[in-house]
C-alpha atoms as a PDB file:
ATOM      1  CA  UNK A   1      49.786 -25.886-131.829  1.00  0.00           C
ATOM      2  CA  UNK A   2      47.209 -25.310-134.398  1.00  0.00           C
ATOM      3  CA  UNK A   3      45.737 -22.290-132.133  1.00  0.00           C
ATOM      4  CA  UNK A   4      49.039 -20.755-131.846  1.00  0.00           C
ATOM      5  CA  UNK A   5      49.816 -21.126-135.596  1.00  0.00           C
ATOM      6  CA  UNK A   6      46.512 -19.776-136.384  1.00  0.00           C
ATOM      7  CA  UNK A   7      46.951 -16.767-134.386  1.00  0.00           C
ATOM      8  CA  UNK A   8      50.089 -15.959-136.149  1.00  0.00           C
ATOM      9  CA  UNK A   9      48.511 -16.495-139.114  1.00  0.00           C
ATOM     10  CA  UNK A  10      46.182 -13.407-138.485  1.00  0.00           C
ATOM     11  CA  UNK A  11      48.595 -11.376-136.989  1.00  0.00           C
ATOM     12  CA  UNK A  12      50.560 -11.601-140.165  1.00  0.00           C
ATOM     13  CA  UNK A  13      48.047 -11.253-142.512  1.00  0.00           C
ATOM     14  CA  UNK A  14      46.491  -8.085-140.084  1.00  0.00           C
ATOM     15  CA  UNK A  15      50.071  -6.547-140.437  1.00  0.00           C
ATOM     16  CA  UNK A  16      50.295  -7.329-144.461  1.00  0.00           C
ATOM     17  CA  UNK A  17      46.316  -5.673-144.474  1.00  0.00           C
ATOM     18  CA  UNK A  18      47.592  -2.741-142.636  1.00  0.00           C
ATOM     19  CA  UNK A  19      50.052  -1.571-145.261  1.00  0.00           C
ATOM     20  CA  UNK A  20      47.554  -1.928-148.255  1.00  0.00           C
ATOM     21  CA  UNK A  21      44.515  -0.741-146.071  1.00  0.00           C
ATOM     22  CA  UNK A  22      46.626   2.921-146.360  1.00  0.00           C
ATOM     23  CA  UNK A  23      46.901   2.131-150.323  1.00  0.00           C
ATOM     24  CA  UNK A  24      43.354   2.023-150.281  1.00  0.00           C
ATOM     25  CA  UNK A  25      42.779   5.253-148.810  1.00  0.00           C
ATOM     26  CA  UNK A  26      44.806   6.989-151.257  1.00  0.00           C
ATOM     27  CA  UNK A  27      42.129   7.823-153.901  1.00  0.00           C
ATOM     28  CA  UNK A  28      39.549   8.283-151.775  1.00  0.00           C
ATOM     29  CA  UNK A  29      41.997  11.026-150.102  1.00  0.00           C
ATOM     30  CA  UNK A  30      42.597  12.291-154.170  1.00  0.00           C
ATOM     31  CA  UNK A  31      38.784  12.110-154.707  1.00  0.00           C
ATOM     32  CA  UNK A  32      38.289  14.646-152.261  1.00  0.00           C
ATOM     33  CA  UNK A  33      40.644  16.615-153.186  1.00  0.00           C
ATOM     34  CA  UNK A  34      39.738  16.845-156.218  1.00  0.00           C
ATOM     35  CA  UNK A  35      35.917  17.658-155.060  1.00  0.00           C
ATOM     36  CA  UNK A  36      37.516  20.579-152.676  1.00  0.00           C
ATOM     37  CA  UNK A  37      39.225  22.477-155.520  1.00  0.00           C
ATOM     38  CA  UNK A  38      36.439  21.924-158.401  1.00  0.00           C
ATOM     39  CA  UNK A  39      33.286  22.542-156.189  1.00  0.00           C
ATOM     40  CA  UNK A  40      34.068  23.314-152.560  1.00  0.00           C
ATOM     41  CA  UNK A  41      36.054  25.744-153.087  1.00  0.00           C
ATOM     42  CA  UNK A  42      34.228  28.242-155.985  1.00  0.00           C
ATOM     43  CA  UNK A  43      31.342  27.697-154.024  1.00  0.00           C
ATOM     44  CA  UNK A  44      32.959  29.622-151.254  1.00  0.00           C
ATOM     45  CA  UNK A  45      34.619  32.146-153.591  1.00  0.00           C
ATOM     46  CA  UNK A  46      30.834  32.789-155.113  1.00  0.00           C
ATOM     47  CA  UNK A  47      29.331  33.242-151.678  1.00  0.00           C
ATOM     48  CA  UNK A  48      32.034  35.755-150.474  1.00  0.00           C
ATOM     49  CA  UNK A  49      31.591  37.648-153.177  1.00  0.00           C
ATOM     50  CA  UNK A  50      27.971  37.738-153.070  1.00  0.00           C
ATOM     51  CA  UNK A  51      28.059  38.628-149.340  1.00  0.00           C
ATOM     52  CA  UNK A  52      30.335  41.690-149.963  1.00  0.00           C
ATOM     53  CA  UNK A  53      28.201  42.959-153.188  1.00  0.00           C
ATOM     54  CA  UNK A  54      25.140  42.726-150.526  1.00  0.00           C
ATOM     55  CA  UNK A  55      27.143  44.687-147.806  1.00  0.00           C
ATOM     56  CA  UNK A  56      28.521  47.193-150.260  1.00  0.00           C
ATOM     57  CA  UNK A  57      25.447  48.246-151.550  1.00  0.00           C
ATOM     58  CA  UNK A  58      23.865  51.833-151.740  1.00  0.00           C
ATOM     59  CA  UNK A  59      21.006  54.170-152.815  1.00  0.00           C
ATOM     60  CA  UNK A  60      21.108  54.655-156.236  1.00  0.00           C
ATOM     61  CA  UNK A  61      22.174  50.972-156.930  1.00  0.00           C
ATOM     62  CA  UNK A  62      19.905  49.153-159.668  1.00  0.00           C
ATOM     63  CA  UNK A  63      19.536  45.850-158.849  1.00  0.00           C
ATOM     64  CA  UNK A  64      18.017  42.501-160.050  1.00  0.00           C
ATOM     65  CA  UNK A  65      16.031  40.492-156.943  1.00  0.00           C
ATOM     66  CA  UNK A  66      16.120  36.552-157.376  1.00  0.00           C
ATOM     67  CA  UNK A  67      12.382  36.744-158.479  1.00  0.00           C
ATOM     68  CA  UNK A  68      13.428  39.078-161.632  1.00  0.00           C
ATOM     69  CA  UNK A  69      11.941  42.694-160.084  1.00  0.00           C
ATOM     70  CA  UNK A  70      14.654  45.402-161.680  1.00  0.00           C
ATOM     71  CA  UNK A  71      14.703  48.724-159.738  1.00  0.00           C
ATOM     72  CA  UNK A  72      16.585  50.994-157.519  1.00  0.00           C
ATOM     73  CA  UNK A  73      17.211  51.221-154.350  1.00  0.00           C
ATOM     74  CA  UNK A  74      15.847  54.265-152.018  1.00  0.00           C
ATOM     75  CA  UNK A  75      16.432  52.910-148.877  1.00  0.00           C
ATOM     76  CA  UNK A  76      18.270  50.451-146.868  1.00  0.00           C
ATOM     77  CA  UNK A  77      17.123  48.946-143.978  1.00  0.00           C
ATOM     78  CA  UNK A  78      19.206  46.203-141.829  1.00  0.00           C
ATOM     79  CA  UNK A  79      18.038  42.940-143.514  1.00  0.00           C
ATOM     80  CA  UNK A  80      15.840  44.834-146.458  1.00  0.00           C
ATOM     81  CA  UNK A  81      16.135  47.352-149.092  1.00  0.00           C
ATOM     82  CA  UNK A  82      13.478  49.911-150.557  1.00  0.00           C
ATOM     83  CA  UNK A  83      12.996  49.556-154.244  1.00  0.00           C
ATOM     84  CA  UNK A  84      11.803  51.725-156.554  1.00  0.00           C
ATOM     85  CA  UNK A  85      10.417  50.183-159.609  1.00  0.00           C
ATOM     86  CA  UNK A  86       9.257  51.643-162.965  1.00  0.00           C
ATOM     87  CA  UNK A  87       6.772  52.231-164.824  1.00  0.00           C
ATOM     88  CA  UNK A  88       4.726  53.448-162.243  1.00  0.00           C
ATOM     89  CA  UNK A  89       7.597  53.949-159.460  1.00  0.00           C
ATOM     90  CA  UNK A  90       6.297  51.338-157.254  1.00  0.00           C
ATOM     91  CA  UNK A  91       7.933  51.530-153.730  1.00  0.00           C
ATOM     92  CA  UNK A  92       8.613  47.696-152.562  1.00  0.00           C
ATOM     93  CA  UNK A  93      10.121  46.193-150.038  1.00  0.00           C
ATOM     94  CA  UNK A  94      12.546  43.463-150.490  1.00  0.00           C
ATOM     95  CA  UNK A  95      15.300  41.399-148.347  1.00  0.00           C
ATOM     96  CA  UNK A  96      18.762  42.241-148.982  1.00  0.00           C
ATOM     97  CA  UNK A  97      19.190  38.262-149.388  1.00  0.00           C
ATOM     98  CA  UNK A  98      16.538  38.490-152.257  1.00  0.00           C
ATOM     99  CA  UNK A  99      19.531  40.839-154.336  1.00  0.00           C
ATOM    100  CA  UNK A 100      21.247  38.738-157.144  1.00  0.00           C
ATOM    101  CA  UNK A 101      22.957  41.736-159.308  1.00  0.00           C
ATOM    102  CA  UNK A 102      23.633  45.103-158.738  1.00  0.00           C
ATOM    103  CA  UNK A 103      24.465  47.770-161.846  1.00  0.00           C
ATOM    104  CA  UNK A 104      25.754  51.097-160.349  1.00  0.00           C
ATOM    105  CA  UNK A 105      25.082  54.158-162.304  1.00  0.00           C
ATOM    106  CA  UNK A 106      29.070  55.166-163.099  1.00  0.00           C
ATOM    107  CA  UNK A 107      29.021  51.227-164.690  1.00  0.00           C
ATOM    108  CA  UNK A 108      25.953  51.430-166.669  1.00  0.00           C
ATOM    109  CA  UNK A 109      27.207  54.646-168.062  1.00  0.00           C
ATOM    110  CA  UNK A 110      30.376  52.928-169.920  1.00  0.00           C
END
């Protein structure tokens, strides 16, 4: 008797815990949501932009490398581009990943 009223004890109380276990998953489920839209989300718009500013670009481009070099680009390679950099028109080498910023002659002109 005891057993029996036990057990229906916890199957009650399991049944009332299932309704407010999906209450407590609400803002957990908001939380990420709101992570997705302020971080996720730009991140991804930031890197597809980057990635089509890296495919689109040209000789003639001047562009900014992460480590600060300026020049412009002579040459393109598949994963590296040819800089030339003043004052004494150094030729270097440099992976396409390396390119931050790119200012194309017909926009520096404006």
């Amino acid at each position: 008797m005891i057993a029996s009223n036990f057990i229906l004890f916890l199957l009650q109380a399991t049944g009332q815990q299932g309704g407010g276990g999906m209450l407590l998953w609400l803002p957990l489920i908001f939380i990420f949501g709101i992570f997705y839209f302020l971080l996720i989300l730009p991140q991804q718009r930031r890197q597809k932009r980057w990635q089509q500013m890296v495919n689109d670009l040209k000789t003639g481009d001047r562009v900014v490398t992460g480590g600060g070099i300026r020049g412009t680009i002579i040459a393109i390679k598949d994963d590296a581009v040819h800089l030339r950099v003043p004052p004494d028109n150094l030729r270097l080498e440099v992976a396409k990943s390396s390119v931050v910023s790119v200012a194309r002659d017909d926009e520096s002109v404006k």
